[in-house]
Protein backbone atom coordinates (compact mmCIF):
# COMPACT_ATOMS: atom_id res chain seq x y z
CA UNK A 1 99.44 -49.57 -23.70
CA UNK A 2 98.23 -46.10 -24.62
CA UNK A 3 95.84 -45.98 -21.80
CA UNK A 4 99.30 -46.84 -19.20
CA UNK A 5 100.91 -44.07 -20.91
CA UNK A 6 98.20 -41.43 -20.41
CA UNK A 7 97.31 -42.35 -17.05
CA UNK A 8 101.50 -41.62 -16.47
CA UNK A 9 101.34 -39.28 -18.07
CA UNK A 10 98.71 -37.37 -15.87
CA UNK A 11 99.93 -38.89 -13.05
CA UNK A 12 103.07 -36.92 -14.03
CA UNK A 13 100.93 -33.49 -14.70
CA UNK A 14 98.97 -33.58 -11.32
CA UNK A 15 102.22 -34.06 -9.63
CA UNK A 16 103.81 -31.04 -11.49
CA UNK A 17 101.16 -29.03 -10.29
CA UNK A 18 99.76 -30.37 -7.41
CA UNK A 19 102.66 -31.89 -5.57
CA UNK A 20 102.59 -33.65 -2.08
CA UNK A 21 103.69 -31.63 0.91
CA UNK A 22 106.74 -31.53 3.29
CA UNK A 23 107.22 -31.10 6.49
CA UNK A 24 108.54 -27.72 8.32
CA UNK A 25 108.92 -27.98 11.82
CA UNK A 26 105.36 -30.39 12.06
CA UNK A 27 103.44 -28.35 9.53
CA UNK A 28 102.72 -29.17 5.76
CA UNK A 29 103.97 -27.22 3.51
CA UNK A 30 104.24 -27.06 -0.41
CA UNK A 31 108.32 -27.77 -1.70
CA UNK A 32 107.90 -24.24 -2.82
CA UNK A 33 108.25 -22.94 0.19
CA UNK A 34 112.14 -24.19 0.80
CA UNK A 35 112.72 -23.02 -2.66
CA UNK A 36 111.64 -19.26 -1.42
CA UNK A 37 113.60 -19.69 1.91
CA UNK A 38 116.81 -20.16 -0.16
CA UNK A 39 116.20 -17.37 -3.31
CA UNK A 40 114.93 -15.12 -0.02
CA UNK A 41 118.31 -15.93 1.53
CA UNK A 42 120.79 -15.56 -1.50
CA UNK A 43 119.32 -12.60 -2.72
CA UNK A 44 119.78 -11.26 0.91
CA UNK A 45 123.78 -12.49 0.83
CA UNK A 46 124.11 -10.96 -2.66
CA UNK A 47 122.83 -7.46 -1.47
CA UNK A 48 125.01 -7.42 1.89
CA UNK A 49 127.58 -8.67 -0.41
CA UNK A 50 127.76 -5.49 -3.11
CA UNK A 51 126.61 -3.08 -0.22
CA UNK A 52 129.77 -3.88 1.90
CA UNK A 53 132.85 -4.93 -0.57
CA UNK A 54 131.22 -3.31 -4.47
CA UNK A 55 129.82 -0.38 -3.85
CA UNK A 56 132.43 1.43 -1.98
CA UNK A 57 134.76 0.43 -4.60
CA UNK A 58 132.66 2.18 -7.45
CA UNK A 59 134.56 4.72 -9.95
CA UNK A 60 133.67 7.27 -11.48
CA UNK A 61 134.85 5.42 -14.69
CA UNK A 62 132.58 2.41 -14.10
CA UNK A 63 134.30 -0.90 -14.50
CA UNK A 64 131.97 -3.91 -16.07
CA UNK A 65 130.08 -4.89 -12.79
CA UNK A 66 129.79 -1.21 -11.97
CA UNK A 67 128.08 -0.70 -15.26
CA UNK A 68 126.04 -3.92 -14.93
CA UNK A 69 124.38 -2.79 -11.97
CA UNK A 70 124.19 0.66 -12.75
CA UNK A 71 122.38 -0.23 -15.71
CA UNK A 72 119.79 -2.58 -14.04
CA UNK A 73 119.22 0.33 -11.52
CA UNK A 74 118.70 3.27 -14.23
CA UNK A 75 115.78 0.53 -16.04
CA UNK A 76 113.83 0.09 -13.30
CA UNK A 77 114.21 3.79 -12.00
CA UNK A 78 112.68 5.03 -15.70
CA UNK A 79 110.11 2.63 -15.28
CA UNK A 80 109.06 3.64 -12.20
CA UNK A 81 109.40 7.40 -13.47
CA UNK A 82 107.60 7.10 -16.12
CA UNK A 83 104.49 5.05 -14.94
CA UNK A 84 103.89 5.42 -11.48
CA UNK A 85 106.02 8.72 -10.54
CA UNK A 86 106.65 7.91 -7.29
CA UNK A 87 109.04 8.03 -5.04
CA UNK A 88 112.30 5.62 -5.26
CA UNK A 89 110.62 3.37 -3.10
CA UNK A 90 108.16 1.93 -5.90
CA UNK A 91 111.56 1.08 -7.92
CA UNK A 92 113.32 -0.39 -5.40
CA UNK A 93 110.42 -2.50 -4.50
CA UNK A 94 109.40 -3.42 -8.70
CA UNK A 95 113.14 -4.68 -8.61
CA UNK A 96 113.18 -6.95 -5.89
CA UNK A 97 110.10 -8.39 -6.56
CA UNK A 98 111.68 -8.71 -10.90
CA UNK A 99 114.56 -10.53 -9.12
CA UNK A 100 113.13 -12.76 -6.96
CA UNK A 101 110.31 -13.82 -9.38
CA UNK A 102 113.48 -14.29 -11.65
CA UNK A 103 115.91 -15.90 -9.51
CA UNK A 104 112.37 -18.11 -8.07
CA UNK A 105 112.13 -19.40 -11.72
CA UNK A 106 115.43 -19.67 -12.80
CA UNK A 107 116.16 -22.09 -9.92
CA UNK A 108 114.11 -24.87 -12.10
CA UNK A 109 117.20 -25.39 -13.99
CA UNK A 110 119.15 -27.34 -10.95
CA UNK A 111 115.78 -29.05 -9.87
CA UNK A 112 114.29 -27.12 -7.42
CA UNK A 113 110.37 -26.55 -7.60
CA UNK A 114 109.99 -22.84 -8.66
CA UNK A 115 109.20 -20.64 -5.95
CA UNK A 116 105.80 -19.10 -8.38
CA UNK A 117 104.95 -22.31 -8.38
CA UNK A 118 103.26 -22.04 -5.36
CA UNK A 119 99.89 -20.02 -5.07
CA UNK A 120 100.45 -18.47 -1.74
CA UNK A 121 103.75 -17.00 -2.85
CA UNK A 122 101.90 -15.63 -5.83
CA UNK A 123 98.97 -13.88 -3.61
CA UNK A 124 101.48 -12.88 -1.28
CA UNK A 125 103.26 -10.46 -3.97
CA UNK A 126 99.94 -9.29 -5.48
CA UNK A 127 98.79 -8.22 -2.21
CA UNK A 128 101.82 -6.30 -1.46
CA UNK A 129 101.45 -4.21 -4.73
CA UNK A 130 97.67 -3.93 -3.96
CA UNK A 131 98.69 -2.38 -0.44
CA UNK A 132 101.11 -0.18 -2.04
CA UNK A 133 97.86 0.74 -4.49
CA UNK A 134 95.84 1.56 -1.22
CA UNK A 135 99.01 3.52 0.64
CA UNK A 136 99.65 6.07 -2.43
CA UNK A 137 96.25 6.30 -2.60
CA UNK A 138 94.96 7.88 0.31
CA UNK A 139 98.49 9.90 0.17
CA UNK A 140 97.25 11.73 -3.20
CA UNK A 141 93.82 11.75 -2.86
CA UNK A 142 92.50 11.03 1.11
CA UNK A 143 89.37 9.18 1.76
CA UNK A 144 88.16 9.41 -2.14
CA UNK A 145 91.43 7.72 -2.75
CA UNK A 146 90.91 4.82 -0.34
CA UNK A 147 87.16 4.22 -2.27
CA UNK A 148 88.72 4.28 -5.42
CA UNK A 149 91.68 1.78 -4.23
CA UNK A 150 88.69 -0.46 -2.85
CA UNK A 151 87.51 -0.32 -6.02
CA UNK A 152 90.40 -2.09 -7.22
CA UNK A 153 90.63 -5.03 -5.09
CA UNK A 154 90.11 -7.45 -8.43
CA UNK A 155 93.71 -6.53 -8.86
CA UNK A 156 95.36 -8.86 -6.33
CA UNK A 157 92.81 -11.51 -7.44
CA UNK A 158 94.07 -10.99 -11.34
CA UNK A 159 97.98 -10.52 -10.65
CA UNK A 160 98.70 -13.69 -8.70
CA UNK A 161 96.69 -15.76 -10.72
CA UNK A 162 98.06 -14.82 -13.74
CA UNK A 163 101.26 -15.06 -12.60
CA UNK A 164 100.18 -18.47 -11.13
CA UNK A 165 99.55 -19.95 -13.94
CA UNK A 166 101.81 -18.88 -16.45
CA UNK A 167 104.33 -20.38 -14.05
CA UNK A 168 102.14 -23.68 -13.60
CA UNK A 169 101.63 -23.55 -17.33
CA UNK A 170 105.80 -23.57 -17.95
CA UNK A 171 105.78 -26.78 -15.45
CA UNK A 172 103.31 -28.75 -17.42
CA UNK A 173 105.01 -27.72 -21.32
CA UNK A 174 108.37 -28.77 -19.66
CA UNK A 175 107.10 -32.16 -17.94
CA UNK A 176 105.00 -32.97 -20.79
CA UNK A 177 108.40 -31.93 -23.29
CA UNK A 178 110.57 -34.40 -20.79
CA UNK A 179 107.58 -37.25 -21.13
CA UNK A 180 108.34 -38.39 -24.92
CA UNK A 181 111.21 -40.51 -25.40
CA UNK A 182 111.58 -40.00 -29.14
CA UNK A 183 112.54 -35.94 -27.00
CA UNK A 184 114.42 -36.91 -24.68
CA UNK A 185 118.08 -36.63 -25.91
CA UNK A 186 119.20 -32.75 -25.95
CA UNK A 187 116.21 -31.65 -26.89
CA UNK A 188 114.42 -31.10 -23.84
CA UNK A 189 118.00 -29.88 -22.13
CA UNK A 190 118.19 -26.91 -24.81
CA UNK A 191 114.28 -26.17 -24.86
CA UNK A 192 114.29 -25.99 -20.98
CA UNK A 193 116.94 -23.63 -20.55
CA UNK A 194 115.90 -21.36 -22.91
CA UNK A 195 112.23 -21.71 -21.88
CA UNK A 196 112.96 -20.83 -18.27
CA UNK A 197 115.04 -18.17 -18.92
CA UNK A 198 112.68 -16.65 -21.37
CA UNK A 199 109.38 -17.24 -19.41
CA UNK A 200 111.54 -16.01 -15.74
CA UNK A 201 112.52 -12.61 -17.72
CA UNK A 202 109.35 -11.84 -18.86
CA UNK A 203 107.48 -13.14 -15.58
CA UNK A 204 109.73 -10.92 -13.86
CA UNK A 205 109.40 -8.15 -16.42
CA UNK A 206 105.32 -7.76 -16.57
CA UNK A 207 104.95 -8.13 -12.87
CA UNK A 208 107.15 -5.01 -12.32
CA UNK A 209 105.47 -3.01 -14.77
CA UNK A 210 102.03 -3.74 -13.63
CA UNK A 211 102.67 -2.93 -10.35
CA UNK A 212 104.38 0.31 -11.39
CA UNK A 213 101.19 1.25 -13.71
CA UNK A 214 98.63 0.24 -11.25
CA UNK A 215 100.17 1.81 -8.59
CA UNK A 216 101.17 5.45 -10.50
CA UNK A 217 98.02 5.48 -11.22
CA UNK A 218 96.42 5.59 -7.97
CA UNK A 219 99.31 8.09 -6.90
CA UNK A 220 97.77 10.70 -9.25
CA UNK A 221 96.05 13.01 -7.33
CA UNK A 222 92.07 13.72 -8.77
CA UNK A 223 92.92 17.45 -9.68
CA UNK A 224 95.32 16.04 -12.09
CA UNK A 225 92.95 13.43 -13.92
CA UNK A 226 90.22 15.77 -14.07
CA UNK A 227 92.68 18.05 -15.63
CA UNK A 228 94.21 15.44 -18.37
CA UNK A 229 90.37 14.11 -18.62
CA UNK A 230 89.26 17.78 -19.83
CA UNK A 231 92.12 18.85 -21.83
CA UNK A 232 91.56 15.28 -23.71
CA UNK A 233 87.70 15.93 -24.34
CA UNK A 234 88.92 19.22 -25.35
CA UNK A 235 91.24 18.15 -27.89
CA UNK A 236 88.88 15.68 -29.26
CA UNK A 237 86.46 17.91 -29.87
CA UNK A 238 88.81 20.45 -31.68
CA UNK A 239 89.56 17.51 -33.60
């Protein structure tokens, strides 16, 4: 009997993580992959949506929406001040990719696969921020900045596989919460909405702030590290 229910058990876990494939238009895919074409598609409505009928509406006296988004707009615009200093570009870009890793998790709560939940979508972010890396890199510093952004091409490697699996590791605590009966009235309901919720937010939330840091970094040009490198060693040795 024990045996039945740990072979169902892992059954259950290799499914969670390693699920079969579907079929779009003749080729195999994973189920994460409709899961992206939807959060892709109502994060696309929901822009057009504000950029047509909210924003032309704004006050100067913001009204609760107004102040919502204004808000979410003025984080991610200090964060990308203060740790990459580049151009608005690096903030719009850490907030899409916050919401759609968010929106891609939250989605587990009405029974759709989570879009992380697929490697591919994972590698396909990282590499983004690592050609962002590359791009402000050879804008600061030229050539030496392109050998330096070589340098980091472990970072791709590191950011969608840890993103990977704390999203695969979520699957497997929830499945394996679900699997006990003596759980499995209200229980599970309350730990899985406030699980996903927590783990999308701060999946979301150290994404966005790694890109920003590894990408203000390369954006500083050499004459500026040397500089902060110097007046450090200087300091320490006054010390």
């Amino acid at each position: 009997m024990l045996y039945l229910i740990s072979a169902s058990l892992g059954e259950k876990m290799r499914e969670a993580l390693l699920p079969e494939n579907v079929h779009f238009f003749g080729l195999g895919v994973n189920p994460s992959f409709y899961t992206s074409l939807i959060v892709s598609g109502v994060l696309i409505l929901f822009a057009i949506l504000v950029r047509v009928f909210a924003i032309p509406r704004f006050k100067e006296v913001p009204g609760r929406f107004q102040s919502f988004l204004e808000s979410i707009v003025s984080m991610f615009d200090s964060m990308n001040a203060e740790n990459s200093g580049t151009r608005a570009f690096m903030g719009a870009y850490v907030f899409s990719a916050a919401a759609y890793i968010f929106l891609g998790t939250m989605v587990e709560l009405i029974g759709l696969r989570p879009v992380m939940g697929d490697l591919n979508a994972c590698v396909a972010l990282a590499l983004f921020t690592y050609l962002l890396i590359f791009f402000f890199a050879i804008k600061a510093n030229g050539a030496k900045g392109a050998l330096g952004a070589l340098k980091d091409v472990t970072v791709p490697i590191s950011m969608s596989f840890r993103l990977f699996g704390s999203i695969s590791s979520g699957l497997l605590i929830t499945e394996l919460v679900y699997n006990y009966i003596f759980l499995s009235f209200g229980l599970p309901v309350i730990v899985g909405v406030l699980f996903t919720c927590f783990h999308a937010l701060i999946q979301a939330y150290v994404f966005a702030i790694l890109s920003s840091l590894f990408v203000g970094e390369a954006a500083v040009p050499s004459a500026r590290k040397q500089n902060h490198k110097n007046k450090t060693e200087s300091g320490e040795k006054v010390a």
